[in-house]
C-alpha atoms as a PDB file:
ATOM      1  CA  UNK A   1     -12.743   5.437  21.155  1.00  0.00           C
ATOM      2  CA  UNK A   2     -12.720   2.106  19.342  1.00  0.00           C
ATOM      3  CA  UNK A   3     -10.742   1.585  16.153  1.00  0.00           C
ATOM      4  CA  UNK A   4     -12.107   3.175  13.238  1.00  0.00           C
ATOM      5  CA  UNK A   5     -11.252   4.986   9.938  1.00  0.00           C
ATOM      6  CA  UNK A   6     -10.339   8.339   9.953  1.00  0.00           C
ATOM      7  CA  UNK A   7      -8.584  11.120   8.319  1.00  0.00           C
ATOM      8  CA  UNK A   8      -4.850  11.957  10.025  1.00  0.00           C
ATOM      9  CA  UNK A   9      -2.831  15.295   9.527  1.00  0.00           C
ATOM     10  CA  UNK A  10       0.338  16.671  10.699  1.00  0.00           C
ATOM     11  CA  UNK A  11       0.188  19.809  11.676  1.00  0.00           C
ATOM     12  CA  UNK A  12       3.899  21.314  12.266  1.00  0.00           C
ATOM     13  CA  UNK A  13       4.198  24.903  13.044  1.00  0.00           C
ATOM     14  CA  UNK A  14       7.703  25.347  10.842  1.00  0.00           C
ATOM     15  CA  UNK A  15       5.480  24.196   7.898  1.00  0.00           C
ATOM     16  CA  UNK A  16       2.711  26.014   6.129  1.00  0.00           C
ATOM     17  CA  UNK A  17       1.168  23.071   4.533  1.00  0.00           C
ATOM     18  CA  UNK A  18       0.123  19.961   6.281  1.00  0.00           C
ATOM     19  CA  UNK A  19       0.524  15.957   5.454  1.00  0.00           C
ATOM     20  CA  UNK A  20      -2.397  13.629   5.855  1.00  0.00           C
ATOM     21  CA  UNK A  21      -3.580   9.749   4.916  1.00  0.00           C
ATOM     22  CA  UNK A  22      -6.527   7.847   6.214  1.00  0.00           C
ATOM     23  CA  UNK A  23      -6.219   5.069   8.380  1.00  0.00           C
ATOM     24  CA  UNK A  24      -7.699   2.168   8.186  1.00  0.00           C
ATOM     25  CA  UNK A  25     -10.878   0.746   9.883  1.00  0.00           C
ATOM     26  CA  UNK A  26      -7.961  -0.508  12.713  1.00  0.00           C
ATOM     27  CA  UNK A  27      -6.867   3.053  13.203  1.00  0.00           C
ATOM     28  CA  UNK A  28      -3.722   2.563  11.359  1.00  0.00           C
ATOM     29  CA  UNK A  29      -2.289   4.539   9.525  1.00  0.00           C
ATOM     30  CA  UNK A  30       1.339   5.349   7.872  1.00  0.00           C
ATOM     31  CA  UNK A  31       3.077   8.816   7.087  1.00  0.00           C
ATOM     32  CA  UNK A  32       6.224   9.291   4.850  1.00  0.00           C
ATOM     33  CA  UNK A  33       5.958  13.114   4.211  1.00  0.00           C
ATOM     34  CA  UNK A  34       6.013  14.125   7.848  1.00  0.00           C
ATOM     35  CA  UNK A  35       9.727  16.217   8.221  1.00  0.00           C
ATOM     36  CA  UNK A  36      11.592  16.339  11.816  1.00  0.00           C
ATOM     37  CA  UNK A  37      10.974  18.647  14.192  1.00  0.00           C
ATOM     38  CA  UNK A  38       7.782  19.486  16.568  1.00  0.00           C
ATOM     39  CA  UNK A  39       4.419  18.276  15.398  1.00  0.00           C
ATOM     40  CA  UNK A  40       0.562  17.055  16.309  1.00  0.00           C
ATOM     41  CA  UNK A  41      -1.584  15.048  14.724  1.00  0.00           C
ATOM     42  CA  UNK A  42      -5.082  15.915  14.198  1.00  0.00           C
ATOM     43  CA  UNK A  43      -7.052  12.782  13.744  1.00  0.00           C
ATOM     44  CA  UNK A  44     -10.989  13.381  12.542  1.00  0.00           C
ATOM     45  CA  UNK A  45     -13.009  10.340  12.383  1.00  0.00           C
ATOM     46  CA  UNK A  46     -16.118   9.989  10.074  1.00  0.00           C
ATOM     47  CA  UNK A  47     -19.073  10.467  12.841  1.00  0.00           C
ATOM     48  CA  UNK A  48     -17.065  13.279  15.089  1.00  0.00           C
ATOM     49  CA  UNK A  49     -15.112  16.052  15.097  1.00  0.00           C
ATOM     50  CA  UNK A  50     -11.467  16.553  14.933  1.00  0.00           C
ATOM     51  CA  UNK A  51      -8.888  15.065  17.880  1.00  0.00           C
ATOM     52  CA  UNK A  52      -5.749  16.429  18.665  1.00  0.00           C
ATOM     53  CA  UNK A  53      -2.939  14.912  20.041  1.00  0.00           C
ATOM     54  CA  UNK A  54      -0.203  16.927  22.020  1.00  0.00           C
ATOM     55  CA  UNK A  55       2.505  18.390  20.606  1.00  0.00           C
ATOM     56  CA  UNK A  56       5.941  15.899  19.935  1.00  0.00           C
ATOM     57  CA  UNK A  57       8.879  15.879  18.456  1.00  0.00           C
ATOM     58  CA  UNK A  58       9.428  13.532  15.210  1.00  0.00           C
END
């Protein structure tokens, strides 16, 4: 996929709510919310559906 904006969450199973920004039309994107422990991000540009990433450990 080439850069482009789109909406990021982190999805962590120990939390009930998630944290999302958007990044910008480079794909970037910064997260201060986000608390340790396992987690995925979910990444859903404006023309597709969403993408998931595997899960990781923050």
């Amino acid at each position: 996929m080439p850069p482009q904006p789109a909406r990021v969450q982190v999805e962590q199973p120990a939390s009930e709510s998630t944290v999302g920004t958007d990044a910008d039309g480079l794909g970037r994107f910064m997260l201060d919310d986000a608390a340790p422990g396992p987690a995925r991000l979910v990444c859903t540009p404006a023309d597709s559906g969403p993408i998931c990433t595997e899960w990781t450990t923050l």
